[in-house]
C-alpha atoms as a PDB file:
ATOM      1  CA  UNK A   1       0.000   0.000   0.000  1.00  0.00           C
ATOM      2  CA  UNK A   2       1.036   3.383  -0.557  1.00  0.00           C
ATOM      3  CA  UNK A   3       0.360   6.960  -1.979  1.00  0.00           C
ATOM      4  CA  UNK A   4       0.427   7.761  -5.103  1.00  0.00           C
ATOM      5  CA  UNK A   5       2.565  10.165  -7.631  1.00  0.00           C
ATOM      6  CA  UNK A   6       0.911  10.844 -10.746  1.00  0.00           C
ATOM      7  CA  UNK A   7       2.265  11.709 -13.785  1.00  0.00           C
ATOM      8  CA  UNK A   8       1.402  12.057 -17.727  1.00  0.00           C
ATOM      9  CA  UNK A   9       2.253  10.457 -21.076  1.00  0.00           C
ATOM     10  CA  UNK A  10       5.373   9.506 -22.632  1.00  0.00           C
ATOM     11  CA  UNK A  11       7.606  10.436 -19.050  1.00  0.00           C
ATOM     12  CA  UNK A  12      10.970   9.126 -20.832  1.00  0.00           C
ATOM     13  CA  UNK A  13      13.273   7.853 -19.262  1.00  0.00           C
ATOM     14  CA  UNK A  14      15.572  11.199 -19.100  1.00  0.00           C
ATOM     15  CA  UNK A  15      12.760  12.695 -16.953  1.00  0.00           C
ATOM     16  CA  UNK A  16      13.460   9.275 -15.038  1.00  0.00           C
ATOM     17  CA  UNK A  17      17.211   9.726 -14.037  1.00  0.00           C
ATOM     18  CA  UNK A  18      18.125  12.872 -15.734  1.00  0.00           C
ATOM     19  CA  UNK A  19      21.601  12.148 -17.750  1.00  0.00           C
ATOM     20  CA  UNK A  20      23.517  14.406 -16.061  1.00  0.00           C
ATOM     21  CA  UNK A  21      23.432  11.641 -13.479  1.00  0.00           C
ATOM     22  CA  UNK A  22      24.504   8.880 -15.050  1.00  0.00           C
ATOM     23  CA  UNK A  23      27.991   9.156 -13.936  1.00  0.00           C
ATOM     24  CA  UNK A  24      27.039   6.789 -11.117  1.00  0.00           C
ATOM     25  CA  UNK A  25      25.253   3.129 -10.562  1.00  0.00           C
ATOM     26  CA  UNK A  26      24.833   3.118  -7.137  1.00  0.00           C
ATOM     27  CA  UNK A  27      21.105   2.942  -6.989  1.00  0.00           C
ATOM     28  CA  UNK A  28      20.319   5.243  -3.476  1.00  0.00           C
ATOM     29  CA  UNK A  29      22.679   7.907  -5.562  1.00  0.00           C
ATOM     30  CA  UNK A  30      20.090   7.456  -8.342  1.00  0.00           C
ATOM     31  CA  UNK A  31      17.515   7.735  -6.235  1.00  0.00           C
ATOM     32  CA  UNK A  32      18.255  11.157  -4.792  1.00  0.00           C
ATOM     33  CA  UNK A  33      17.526  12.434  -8.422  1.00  0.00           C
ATOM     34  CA  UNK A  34      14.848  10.243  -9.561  1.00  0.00           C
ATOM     35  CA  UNK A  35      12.322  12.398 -11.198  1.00  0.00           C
ATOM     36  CA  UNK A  36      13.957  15.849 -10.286  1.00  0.00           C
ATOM     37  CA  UNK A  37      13.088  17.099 -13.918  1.00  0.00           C
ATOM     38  CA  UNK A  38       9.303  16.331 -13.642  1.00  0.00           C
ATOM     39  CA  UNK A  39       8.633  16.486 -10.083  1.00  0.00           C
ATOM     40  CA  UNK A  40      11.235  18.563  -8.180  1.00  0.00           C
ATOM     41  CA  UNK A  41      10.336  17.541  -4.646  1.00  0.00           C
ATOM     42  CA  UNK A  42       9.594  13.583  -5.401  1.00  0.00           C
ATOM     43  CA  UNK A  43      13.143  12.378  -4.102  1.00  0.00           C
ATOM     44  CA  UNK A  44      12.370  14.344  -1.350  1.00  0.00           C
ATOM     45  CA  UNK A  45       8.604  13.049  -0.635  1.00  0.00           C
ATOM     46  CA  UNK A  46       8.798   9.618  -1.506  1.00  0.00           C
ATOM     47  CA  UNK A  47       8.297   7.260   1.117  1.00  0.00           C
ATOM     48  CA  UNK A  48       8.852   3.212   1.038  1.00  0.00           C
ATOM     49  CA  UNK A  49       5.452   1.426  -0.545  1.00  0.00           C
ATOM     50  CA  UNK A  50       4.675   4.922  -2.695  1.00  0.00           C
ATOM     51  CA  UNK A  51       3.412   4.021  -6.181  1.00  0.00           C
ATOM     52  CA  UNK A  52       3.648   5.972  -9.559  1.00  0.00           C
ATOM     53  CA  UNK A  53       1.138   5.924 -12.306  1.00  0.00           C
ATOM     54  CA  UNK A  54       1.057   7.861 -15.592  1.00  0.00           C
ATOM     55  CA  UNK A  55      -0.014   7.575 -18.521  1.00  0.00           C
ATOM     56  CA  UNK A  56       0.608   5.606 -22.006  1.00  0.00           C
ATOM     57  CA  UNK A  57       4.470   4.987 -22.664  1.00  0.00           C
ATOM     58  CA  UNK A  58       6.056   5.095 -19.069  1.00  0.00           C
ATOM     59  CA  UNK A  59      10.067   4.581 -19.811  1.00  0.00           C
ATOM     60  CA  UNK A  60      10.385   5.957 -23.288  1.00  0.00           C
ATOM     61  CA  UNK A  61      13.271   7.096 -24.268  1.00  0.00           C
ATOM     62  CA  UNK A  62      16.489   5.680 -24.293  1.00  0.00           C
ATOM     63  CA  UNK A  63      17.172   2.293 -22.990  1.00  0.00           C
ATOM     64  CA  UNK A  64      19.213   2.699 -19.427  1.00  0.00           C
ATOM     65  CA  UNK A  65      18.894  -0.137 -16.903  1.00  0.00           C
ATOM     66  CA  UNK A  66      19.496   3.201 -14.573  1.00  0.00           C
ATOM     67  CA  UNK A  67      15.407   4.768 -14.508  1.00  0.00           C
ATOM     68  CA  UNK A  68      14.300   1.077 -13.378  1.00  0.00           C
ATOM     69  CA  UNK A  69      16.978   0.881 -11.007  1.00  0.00           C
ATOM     70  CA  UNK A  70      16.034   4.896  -9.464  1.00  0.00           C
ATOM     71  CA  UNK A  71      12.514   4.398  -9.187  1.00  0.00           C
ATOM     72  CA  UNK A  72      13.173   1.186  -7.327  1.00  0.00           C
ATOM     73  CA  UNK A  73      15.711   2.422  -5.012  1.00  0.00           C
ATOM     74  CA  UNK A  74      13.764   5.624  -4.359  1.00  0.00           C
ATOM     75  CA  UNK A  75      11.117   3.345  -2.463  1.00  0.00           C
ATOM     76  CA  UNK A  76       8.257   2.901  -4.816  1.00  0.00           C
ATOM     77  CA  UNK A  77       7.182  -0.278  -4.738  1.00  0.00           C
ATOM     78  CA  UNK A  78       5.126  -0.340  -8.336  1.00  0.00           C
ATOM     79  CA  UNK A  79       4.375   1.755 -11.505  1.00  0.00           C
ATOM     80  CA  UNK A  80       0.859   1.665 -13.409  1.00  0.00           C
ATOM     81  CA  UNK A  81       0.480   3.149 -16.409  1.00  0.00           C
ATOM     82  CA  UNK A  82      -2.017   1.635 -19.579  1.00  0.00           C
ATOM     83  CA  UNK A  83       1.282   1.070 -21.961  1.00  0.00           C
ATOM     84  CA  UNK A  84       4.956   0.831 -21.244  1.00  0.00           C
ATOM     85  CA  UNK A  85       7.899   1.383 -23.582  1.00  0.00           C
ATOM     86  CA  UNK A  86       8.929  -1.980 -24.698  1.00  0.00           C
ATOM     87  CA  UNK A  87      12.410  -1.804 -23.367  1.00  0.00           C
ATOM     88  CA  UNK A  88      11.492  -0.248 -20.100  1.00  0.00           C
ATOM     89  CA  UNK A  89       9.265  -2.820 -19.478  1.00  0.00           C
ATOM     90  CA  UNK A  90      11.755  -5.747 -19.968  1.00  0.00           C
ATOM     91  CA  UNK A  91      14.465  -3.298 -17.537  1.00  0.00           C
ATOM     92  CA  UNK A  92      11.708  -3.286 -15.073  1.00  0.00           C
ATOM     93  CA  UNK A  93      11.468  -6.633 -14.585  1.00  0.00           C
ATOM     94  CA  UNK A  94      15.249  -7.168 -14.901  1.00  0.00           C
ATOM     95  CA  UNK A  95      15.985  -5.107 -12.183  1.00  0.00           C
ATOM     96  CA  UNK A  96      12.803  -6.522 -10.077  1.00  0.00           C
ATOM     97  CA  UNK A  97      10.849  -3.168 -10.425  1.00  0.00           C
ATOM     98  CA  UNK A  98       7.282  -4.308 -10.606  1.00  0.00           C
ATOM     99  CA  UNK A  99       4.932  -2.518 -12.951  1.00  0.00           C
ATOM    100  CA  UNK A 100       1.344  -3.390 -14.160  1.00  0.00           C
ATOM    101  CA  UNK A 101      -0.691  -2.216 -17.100  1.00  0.00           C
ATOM    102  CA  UNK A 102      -4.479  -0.700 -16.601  1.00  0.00           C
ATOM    103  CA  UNK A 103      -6.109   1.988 -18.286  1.00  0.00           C
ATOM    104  CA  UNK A 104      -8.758   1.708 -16.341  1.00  0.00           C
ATOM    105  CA  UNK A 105      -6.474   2.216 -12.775  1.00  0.00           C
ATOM    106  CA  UNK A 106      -4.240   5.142 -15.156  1.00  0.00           C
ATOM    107  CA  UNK A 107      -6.871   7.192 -15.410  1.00  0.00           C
ATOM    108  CA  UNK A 108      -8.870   7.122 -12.175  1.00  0.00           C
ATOM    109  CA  UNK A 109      -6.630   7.270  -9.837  1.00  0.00           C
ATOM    110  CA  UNK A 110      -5.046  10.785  -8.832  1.00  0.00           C
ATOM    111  CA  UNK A 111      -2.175  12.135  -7.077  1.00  0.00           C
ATOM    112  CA  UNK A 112      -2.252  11.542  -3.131  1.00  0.00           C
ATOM    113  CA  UNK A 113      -4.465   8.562  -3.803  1.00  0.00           C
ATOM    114  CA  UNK A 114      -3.715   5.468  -1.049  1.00  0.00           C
ATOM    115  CA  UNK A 115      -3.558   2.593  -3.586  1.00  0.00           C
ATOM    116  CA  UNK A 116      -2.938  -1.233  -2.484  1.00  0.00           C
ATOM    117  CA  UNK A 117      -1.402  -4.017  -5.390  1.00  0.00           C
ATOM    118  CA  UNK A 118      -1.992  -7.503  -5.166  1.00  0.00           C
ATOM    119  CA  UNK A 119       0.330  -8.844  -7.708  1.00  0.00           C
ATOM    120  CA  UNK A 120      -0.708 -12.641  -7.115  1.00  0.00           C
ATOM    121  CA  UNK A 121      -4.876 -11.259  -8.597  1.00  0.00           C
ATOM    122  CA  UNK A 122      -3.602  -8.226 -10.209  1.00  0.00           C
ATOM    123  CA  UNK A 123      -6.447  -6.579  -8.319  1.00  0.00           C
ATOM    124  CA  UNK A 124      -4.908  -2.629  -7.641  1.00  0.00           C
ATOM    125  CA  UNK A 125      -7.131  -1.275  -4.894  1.00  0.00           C
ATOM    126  CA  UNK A 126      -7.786   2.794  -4.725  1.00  0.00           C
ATOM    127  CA  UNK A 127      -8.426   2.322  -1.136  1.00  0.00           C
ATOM    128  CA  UNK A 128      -9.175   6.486  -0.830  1.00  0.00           C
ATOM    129  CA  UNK A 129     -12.032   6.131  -4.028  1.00  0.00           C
ATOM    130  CA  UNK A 130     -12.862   2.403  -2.660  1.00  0.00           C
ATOM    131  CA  UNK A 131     -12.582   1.465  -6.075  1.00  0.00           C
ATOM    132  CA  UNK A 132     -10.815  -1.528  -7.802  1.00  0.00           C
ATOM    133  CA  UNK A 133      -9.401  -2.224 -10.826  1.00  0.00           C
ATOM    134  CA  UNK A 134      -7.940  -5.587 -12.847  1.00  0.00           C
ATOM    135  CA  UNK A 135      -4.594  -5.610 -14.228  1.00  0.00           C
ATOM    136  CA  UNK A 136      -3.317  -9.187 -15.782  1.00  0.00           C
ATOM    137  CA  UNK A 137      -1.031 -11.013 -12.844  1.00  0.00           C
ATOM    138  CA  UNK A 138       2.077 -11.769 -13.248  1.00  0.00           C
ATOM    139  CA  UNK A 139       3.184 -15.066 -14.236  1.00  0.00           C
ATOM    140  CA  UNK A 140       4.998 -16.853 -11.730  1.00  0.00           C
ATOM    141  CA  UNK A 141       8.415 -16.833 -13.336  1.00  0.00           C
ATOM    142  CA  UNK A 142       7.659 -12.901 -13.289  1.00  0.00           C
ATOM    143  CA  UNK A 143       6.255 -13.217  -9.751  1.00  0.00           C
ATOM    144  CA  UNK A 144      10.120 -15.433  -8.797  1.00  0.00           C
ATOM    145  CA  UNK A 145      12.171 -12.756 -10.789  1.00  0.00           C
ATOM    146  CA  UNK A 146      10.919  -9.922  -8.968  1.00  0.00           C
ATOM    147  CA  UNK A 147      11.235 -11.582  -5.697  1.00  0.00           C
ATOM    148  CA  UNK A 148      14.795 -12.244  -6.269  1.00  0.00           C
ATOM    149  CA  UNK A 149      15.337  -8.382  -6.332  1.00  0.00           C
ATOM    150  CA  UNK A 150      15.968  -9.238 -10.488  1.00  0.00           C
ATOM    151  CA  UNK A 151      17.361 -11.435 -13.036  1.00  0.00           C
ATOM    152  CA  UNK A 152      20.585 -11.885 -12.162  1.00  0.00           C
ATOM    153  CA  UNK A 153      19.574 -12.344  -9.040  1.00  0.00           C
ATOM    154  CA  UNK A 154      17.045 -15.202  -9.745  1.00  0.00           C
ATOM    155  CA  UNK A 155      19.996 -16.514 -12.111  1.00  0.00           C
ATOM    156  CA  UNK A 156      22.527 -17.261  -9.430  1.00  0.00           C
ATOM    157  CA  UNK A 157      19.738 -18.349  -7.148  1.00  0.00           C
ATOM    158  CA  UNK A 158      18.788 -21.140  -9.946  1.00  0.00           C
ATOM    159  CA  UNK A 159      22.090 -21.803 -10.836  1.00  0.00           C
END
């Protein structure tokens, strides 16, 4: 559970992690600037559990592991958006970011909303609208990946 940060379409992912900050990997580093361009005070506001949702094409843009890792790292604990850029989606999981699709949950829920995921249903809960909405759940290779904190993770785990 957690409150949400709402933002628009196509947030790419130099909105994300600005480029100026990619001379770093260390993920709390890339936190501390995680959507400074877009949202000035969200490094700042964030708390553990938070939740982003936008709209269509969250993650476009160019294809650094690094805006996965920063939104991650800053605390949030999913992204919803109807439509994600292709590779930002794959980086997500990668780096065990979870993120689910819904139009329907995109567009009703606001800013400051307390939201709940259940990523076993996919059943997002706007617990301030008491309203629900149905994203598809991840499969349960998806579900392990994530768990491990990522692939490589879940790679040397199942070595």
């Amino acid at each position: 559970m957690g409150k949400v940060f709402k933002y628009g379409e196509n947030v790419d992912t130099d909105v994300i992690i600005p480029a100026r900050h990619l001379n770093t990997s260390e993920p709390s580093e890339l936190a501390s600037h995680c959507m400074e361009d877009i949202d000035a005070e969200f490094a700042s506001k964030v708390q553990e559990g938070d939740i982003i949702v936008a709209g269509k094409n969250f993650g476009c843009g160019s294809s650094r592991e690094h805006a996965p890792i920063a939104i991650k790292a800053s605390g949030v604990s999913c992204v919803i958006a109807p439509t994600f850029a292709r590779i930002f989606y794959r980086n997500s999981f990668n780096t065990g970011l979870p993120i689910l699709e819904c139009e329907e949950a995109a567009e009703k829920i606001e800013a400051g909303d307390e939201v709940t995921v259940d990523f076993q249903t996919g059943i997002i809960t706007n617990n301030t609208k008491n309203e629900t909405y149905q994203a598809e759940p991840f499969p349960d290779f998806i579900t392990k990946i994530i768990e491990s904190g990522g692939l490589v993770n879940y790679v040397k785990e199942n070595l």
